[in-house]
Protein backbone atom coordinates (compact mmCIF):
# COMPACT_ATOMS: atom_id res chain seq x y z
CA UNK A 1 19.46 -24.73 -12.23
CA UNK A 2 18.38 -22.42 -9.41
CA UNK A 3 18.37 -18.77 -10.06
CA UNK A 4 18.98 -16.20 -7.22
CA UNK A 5 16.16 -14.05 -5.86
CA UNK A 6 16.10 -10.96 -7.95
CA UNK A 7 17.23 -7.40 -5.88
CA UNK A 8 13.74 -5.42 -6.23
CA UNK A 9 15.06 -1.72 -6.00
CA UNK A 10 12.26 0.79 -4.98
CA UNK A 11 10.59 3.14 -7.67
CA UNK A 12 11.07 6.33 -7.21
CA UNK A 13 7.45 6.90 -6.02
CA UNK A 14 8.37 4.65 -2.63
CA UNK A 15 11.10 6.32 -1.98
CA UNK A 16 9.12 9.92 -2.48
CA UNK A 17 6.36 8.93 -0.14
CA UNK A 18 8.92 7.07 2.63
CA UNK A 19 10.63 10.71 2.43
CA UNK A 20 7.24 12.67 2.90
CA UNK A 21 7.61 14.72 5.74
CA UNK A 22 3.52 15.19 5.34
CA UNK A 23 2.59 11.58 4.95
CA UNK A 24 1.63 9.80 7.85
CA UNK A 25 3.71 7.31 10.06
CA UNK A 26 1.01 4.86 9.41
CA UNK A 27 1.48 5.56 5.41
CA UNK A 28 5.19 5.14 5.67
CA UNK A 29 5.41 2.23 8.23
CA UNK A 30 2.95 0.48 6.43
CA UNK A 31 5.04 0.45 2.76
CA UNK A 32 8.13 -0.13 4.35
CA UNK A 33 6.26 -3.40 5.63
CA UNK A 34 4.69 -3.74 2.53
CA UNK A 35 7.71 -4.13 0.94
CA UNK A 36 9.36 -7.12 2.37
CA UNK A 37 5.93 -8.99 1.34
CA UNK A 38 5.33 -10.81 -1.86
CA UNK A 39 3.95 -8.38 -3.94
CA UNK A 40 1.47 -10.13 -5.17
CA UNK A 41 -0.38 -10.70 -1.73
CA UNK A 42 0.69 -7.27 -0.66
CA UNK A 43 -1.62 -5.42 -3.69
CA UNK A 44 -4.43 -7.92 -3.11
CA UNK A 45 -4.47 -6.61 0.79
CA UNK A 46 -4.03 -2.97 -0.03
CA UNK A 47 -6.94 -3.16 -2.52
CA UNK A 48 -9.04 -4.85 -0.29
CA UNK A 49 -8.09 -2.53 2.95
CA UNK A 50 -8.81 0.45 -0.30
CA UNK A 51 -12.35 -1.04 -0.96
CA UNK A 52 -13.14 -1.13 2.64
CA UNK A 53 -12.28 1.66 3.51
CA UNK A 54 -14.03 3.66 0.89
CA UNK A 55 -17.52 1.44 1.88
CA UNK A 56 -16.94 2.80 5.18
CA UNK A 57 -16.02 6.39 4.16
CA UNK A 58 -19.79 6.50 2.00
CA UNK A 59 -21.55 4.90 4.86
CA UNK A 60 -19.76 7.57 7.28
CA UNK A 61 -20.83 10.24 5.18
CA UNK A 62 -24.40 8.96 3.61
CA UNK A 63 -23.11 8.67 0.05
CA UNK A 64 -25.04 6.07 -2.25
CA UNK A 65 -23.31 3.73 -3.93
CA UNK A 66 -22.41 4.29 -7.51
């Protein structure tokens, strides 16, 4: 017996930052993308894109690593 994919309906912290006036287009057109991923692979990139990002940010700014 198959079941039917389940309707995932946004928590109310999506729909605060898609509605953000002060976030940035990037922000918001990247969770809106995001969201039609698996969710699963989606965290794993954002985590990743987090962790790089930071590395860069404390080699930008001469910060040792913790």
């Amino acid at each position: 017996m198959s079941r039917a994919p389940q309707l995932v309906v946004p928590v109310q912290e999506v729909a605060e930052v898609l509605s953000d006036l002060a976030a940035s287009n990037w922000l918001r057109e990247s969770l809106e993308r995001a969201l039609l991923r698996d969710p699963v692979d989606a965290l794993n990139d954002a985590l990743l894109l987090a962790s790089v990002l930071e590395t860069q940010l404390r080699a930008v700014l001469d910060l040792a690593e913790d």
